[in-house]
Protein backbone atom coordinates (compact mmCIF):
# COMPACT_ATOMS: atom_id res chain seq x y z
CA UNK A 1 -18.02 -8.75 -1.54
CA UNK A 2 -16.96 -7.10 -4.71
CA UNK A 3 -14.31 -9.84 -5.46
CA UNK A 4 -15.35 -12.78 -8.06
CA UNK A 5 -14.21 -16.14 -8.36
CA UNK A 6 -10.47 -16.08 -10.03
CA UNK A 7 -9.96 -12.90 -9.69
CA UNK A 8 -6.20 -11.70 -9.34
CA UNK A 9 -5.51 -9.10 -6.47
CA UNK A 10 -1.88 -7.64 -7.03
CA UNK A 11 -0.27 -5.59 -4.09
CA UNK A 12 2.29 -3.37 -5.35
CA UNK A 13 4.52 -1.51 -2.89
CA UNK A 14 7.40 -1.07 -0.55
CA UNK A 15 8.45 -2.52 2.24
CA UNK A 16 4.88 -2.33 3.96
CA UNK A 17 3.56 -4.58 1.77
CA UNK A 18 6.58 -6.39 0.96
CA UNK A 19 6.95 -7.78 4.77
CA UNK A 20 9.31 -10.72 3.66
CA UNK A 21 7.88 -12.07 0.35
CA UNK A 22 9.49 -13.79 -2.34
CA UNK A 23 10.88 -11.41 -4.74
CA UNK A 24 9.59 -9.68 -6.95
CA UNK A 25 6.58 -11.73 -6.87
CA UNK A 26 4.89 -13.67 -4.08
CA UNK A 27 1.77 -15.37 -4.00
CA UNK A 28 0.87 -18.98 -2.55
CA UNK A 29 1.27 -20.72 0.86
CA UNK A 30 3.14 -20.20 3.66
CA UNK A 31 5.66 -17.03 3.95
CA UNK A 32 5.18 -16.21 0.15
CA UNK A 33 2.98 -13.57 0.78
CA UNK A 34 5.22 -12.24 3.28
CA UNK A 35 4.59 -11.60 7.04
CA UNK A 36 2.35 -8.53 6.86
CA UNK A 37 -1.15 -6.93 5.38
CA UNK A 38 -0.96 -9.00 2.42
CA UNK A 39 -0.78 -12.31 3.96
CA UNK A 40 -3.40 -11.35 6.20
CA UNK A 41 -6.15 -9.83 3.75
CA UNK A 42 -5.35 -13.55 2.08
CA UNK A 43 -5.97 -15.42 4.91
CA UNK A 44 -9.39 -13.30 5.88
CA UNK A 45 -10.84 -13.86 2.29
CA UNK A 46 -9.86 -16.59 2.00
CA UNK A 47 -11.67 -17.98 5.94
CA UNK A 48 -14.97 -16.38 5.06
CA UNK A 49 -15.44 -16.90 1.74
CA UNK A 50 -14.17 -20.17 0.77
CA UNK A 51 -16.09 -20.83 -2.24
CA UNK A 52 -14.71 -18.10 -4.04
CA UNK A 53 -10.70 -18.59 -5.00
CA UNK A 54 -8.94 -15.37 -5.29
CA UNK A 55 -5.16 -14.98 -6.35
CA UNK A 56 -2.93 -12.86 -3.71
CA UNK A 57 -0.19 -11.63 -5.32
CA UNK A 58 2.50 -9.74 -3.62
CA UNK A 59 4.24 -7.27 -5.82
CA UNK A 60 6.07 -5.61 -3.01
CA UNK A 61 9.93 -4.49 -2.36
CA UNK A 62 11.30 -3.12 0.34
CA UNK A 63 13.17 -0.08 0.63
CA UNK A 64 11.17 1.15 -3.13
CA UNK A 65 10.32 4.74 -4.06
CA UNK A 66 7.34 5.49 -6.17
CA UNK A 67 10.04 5.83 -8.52
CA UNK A 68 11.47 2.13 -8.35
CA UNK A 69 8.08 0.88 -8.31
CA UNK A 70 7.45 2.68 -11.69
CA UNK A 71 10.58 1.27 -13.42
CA UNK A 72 9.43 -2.53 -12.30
CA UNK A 73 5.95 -1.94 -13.10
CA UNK A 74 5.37 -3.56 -16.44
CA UNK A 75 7.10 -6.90 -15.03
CA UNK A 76 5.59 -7.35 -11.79
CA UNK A 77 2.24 -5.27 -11.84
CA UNK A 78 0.68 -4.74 -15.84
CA UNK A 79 2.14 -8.36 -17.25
CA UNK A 80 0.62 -10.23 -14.58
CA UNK A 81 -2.77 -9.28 -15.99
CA UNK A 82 -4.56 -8.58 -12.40
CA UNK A 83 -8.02 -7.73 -12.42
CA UNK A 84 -7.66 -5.54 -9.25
CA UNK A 85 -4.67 -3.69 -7.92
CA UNK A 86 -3.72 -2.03 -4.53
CA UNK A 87 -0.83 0.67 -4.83
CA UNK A 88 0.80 1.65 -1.41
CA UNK A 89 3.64 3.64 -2.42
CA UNK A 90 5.51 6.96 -0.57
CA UNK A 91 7.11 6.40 2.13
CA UNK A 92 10.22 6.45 1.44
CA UNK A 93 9.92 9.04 -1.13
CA UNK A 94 9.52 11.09 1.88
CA UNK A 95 12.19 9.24 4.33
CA UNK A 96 14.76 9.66 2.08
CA UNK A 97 14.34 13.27 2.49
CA UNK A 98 15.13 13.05 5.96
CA UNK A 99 17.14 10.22 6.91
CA UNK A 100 18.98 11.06 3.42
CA UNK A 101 19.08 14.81 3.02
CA UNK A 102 22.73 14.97 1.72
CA UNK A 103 21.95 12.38 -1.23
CA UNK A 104 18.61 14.33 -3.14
CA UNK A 105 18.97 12.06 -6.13
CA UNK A 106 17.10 8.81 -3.93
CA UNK A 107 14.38 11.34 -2.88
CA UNK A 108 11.39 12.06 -4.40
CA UNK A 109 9.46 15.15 -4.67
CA UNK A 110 5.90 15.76 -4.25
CA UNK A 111 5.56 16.77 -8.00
CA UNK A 112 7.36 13.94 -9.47
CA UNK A 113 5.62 11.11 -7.12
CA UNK A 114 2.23 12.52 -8.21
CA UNK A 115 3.55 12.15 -11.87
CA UNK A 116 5.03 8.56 -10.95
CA UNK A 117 1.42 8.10 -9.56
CA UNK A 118 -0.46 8.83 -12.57
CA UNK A 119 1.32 7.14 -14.66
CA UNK A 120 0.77 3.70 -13.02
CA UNK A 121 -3.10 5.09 -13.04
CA UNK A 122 -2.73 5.49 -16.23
CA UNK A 123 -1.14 2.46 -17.41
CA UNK A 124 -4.41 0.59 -15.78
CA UNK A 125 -6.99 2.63 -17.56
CA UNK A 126 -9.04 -0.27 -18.72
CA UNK A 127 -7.65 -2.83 -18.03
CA UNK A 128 -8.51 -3.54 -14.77
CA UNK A 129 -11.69 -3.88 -12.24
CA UNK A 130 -10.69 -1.38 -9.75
CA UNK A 131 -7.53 0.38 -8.51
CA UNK A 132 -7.23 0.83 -4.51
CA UNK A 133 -4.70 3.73 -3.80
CA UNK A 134 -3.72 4.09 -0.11
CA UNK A 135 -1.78 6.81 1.59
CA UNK A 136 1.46 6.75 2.53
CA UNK A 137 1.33 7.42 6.56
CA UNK A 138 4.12 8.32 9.38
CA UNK A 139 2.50 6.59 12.49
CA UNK A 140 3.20 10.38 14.31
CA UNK A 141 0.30 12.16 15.67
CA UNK A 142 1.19 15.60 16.08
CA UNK A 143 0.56 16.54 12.67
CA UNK A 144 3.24 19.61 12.95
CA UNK A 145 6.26 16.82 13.40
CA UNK A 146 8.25 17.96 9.99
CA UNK A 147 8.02 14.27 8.63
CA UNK A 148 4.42 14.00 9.69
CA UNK A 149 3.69 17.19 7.92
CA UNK A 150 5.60 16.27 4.81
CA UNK A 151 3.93 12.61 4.43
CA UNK A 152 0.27 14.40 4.57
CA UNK A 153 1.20 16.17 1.27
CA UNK A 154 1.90 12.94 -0.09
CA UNK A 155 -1.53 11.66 0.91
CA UNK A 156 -3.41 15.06 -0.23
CA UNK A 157 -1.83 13.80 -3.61
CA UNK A 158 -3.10 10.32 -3.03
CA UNK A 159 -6.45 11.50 -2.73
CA UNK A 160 -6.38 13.93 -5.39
CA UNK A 161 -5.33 11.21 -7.77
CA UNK A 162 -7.92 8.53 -6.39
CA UNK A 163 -10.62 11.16 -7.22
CA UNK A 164 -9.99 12.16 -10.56
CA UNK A 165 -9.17 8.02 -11.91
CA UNK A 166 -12.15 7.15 -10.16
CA UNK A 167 -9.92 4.77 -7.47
CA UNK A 168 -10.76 3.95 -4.11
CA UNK A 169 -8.93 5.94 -1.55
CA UNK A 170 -7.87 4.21 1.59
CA UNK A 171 -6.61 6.73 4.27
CA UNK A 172 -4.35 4.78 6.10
CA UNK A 173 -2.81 7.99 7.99
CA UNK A 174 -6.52 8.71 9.03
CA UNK A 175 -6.96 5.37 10.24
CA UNK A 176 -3.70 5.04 12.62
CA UNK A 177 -4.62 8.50 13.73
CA UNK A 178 -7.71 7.23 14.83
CA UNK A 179 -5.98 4.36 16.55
CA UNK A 180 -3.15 6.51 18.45
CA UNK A 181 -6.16 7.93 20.59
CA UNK A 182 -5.87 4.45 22.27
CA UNK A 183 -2.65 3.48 21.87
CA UNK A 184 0.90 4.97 21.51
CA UNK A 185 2.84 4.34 17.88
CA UNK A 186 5.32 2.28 19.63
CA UNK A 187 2.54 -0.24 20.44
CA UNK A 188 2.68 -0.49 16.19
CA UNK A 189 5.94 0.66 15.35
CA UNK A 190 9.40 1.31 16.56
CA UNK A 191 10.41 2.99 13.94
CA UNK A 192 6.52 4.65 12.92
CA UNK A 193 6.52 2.81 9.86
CA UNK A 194 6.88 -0.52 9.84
CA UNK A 195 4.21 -1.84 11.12
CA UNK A 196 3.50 -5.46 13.76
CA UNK A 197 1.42 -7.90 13.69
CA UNK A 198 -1.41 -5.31 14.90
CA UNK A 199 -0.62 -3.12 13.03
CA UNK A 200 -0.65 -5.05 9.86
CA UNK A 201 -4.15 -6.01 10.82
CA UNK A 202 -5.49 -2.54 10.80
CA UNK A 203 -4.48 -1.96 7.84
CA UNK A 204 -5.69 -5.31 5.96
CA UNK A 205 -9.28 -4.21 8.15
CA UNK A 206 -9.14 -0.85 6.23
CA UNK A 207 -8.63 -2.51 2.82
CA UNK A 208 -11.54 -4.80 3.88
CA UNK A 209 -13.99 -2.07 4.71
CA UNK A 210 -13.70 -1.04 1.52
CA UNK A 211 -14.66 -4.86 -0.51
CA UNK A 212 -18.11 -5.12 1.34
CA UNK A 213 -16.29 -7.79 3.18
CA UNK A 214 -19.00 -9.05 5.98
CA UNK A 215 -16.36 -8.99 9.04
């Protein structure tokens, strides 16, 4: 397991890893970490390896754009002094473009999220263990769904980005694609975002695949 005894995990994100935490930083017992991924990667480190003490930190709000996340991200990422951080960031930079299309000053466009991207890359240059970037995903399958199609380009720069900083890429859209050959989105996700209980669980299994975590 590539985690170390003290080491500080920060989750920075939207509402996908927010999932109810406090605000703008939750860590600790009980609903804290919120209700989703986070909570759960906590409680799986924390079953099967219980001599080493790791600090969760949640450093997720809902409803952010790449862009929000940038202009909070000395307070609740860089001062926090984590040794590791996870950056799940997108979605709505793409949702606004279609559940917003007459308001184009909340969206965000696929060059300025990759330059919002670098720059928290940058800022960790370092400083820092490792960097996990995942994808932002639309739980659609049919990759020609406009939304769908859109989202991919945000993950093409995800994994652009991972390559040349040297982070490790976690391809969440792969991953629920793989899934929706057994089940339907709506066993995930109503809405093809926000993910359930299950759903939250596939994703804290991805980020564990990728810590030489011994499921």
């Amino acid at each position: 397991m590539i985690f170390e005894h003290h080491d500080r995990i920060v989750f920075a994100g939207d509402s996908v890893t927010d999932m109810g935490s406090v605000r703008p930083v939750g860590e600790g017992l009980f609903d804290n970490l919120g209700k989703g991924f986070v909570r759960m990667i906590d409680n799986l480190l924390a079953a099967s390896y219980p001599a080493i003490h790791l600090r969760v930190t949640n450093s997720g709000v809902g409803g952010n754009t790449s862009r929000m996340l940038l202009e909070r991200w000395e307070r609740d990422v860089l001062s926090l002094n984590p040794q590791w951080v996870n950056i799940c960031i997108g979605i709505n930079d793409v949702w606004r473009q279609f559940d917003s299309p007459a308001i184009p000053d909340e969206q965000v466009m696929p060059e300025e999220y990759a330059q919002n991207i670098r720059a928290m890359l940058e800022s960790l240059k370092g400083k820092v263990k490792g960097v996990f970037l995942m994808t932002p995903y639309y739980m659609e399958p049919n990759p020609d769904d406009p939304m769908r199609a859109r989202m991919d380009e945000y993950g093409a720069i995800c994994k652009k980005l991972a390559e040349e900083y040297g982070c490790v890429f976690i391809d969440l859209q792969a991953m629920f694609d793989e899934y929706f050959k057994y089940h339907h989105s709506a066993y995930i996700a109503w809405d093809r975002v926000h993910p359930n209980p299950v759903g939250a669980t596939l994703i804290a299994k991805e980020f564990l695949k990728h810590c030489e975590y011994e499921f």
